[in-house]
Protein backbone atom coordinates (compact mmCIF):
# COMPACT_ATOMS: atom_id res chain seq x y z
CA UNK A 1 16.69 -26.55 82.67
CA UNK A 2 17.36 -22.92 83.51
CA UNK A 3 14.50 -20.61 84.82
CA UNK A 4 15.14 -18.40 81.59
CA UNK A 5 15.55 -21.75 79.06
CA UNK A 6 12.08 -22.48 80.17
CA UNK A 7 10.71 -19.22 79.80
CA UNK A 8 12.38 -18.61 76.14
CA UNK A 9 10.66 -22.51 75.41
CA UNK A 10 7.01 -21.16 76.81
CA UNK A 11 7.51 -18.14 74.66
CA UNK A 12 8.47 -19.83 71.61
CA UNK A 13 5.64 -22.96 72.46
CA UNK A 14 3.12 -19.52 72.94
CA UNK A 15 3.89 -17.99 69.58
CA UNK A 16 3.70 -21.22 67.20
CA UNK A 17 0.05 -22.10 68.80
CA UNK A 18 -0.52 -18.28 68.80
CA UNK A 19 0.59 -17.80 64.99
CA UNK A 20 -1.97 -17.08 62.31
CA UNK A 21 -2.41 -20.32 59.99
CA UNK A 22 -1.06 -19.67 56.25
CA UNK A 23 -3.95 -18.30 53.77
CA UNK A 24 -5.72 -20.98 51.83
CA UNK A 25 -5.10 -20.78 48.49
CA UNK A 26 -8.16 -21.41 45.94
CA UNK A 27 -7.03 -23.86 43.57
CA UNK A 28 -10.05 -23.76 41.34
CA UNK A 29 -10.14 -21.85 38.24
CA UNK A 30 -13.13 -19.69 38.64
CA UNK A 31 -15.43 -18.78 34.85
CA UNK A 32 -14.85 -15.13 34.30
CA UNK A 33 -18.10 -13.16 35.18
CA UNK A 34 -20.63 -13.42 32.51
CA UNK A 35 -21.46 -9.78 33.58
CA UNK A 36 -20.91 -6.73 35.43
CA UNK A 37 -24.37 -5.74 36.43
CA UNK A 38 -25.53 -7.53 39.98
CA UNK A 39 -26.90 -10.83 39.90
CA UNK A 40 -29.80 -10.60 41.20
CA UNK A 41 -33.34 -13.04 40.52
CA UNK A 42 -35.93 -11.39 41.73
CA UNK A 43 -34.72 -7.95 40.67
CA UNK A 44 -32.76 -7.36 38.22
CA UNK A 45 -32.64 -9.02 34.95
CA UNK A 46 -29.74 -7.13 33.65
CA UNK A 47 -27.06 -9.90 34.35
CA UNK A 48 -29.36 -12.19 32.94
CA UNK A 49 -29.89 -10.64 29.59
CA UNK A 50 -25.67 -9.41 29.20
CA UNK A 51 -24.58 -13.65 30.18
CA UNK A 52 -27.50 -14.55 27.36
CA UNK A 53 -27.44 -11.91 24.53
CA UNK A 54 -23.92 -10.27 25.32
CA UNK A 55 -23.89 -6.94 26.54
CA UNK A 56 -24.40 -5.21 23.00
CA UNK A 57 -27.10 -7.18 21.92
CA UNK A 58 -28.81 -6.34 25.66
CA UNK A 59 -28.65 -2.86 24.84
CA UNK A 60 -30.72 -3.33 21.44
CA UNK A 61 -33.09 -5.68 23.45
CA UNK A 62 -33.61 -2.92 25.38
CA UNK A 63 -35.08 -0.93 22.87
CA UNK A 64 -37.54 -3.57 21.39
CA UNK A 65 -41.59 -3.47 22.01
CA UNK A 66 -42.25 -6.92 24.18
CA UNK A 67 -43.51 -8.19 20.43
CA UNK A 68 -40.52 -8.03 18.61
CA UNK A 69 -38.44 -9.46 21.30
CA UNK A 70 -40.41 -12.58 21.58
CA UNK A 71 -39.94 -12.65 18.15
CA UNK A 72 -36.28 -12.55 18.61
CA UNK A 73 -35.63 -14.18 21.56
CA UNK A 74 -37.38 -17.30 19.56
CA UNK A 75 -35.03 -16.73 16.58
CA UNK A 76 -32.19 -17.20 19.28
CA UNK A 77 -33.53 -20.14 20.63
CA UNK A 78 -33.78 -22.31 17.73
CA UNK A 79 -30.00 -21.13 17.07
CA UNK A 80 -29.36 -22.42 20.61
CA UNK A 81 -30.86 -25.77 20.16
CA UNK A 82 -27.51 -27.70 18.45
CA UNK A 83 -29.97 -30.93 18.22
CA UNK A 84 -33.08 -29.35 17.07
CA UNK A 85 -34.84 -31.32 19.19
CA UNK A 86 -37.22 -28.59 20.30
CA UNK A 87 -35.32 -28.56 23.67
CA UNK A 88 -32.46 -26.15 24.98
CA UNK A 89 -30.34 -28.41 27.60
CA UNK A 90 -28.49 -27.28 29.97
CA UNK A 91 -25.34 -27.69 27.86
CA UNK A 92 -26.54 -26.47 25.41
CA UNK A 93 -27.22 -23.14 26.97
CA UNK A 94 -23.98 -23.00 28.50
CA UNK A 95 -22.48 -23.42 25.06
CA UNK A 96 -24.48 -20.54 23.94
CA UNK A 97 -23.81 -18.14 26.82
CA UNK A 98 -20.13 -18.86 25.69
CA UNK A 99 -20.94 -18.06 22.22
CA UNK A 100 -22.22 -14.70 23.21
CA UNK A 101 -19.43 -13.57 25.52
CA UNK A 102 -17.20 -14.96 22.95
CA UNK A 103 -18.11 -13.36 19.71
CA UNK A 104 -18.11 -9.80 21.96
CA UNK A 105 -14.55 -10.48 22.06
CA UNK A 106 -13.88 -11.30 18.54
CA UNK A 107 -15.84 -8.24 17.36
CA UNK A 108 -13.77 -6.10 19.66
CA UNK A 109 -10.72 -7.51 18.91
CA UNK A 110 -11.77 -6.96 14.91
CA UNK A 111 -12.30 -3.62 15.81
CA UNK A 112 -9.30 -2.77 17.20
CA UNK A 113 -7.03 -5.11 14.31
CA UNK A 114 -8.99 -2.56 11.85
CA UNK A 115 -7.88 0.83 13.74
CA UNK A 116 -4.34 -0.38 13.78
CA UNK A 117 -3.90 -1.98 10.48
CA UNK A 118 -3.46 1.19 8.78
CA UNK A 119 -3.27 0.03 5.23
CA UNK A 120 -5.78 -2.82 5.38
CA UNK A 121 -2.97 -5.62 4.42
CA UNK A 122 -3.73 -7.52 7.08
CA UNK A 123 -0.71 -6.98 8.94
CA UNK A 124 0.11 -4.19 11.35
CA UNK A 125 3.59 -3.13 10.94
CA UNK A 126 5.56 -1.65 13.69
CA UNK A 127 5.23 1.74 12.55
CA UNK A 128 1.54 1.55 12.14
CA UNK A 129 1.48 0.11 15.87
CA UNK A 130 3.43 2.75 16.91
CA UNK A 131 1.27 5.64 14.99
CA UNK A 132 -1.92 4.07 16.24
CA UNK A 133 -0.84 3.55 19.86
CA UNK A 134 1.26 6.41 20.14
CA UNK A 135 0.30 8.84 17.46
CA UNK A 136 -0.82 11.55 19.56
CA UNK A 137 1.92 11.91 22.02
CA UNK A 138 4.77 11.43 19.05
């Protein structure tokens, strides 16, 4: 073996140890984030309330004297409990926190099935697509 085989075989033997290893891809499917606020225990309850109530129903717990949202937090609970058992379980919880994020989503998705369907026949045409996405710039 040449002088300059050798070197070109160091070189190459150099760059493949040298070489940055592919990424590692995450193969797990991650839950969406129950909320936007930071999650954060001893602080902030924020994420806490928006992954329990939903973020709407946060803001209106928000507004409530400590009374009436005991009163309504207990009113939650027993809608919580599937067993009525007395007891929330873990999966049950989970379920609910589900529920919540879920039925934002339905309402929203109501919401914008009303603003499109232009005459309420419960089918939105192309035409009332097009005048309800693109009204304004038509």
């Amino acid at each position: 073996m040449t002088v300059p085989q050798l070197l070109l075989c160091l070189s190459l033997s150099m760059l493949c140890i040298s070489s940055k290893p592919t990424e590692k891809k995450d193969r797990v499917h991650h839950e969406p984030q129950l909320s936007d606020k930071v999650h954060d225990d001893a602080q902030n309850f924020d994420y806490d309330h928006d992954a329990f109530l939903g973020a709407d129903e946060a803001k209106t717990f928000d507004q409530l004297t400590p009374e009436e949202s005991k009163e309504r937090l207990g009113k939650i609970v027993s809608k919580i409990d599937e067993d009525k058992d007395g007891l929330v379980t873990v999966e049950e919880l989970k379920n609910w926190i589900k529920f919540a994020q879920k039925r934002w989503i339905y309402e929203d998705v109501e919401r914008q099935w009303k603003g499109h369907d232009l005459n309420e026949d419960g089918l939105i045409s192309w035409e009332e697509y097009k005048n309800a996405t693109y009204g304004y710039i038509l």
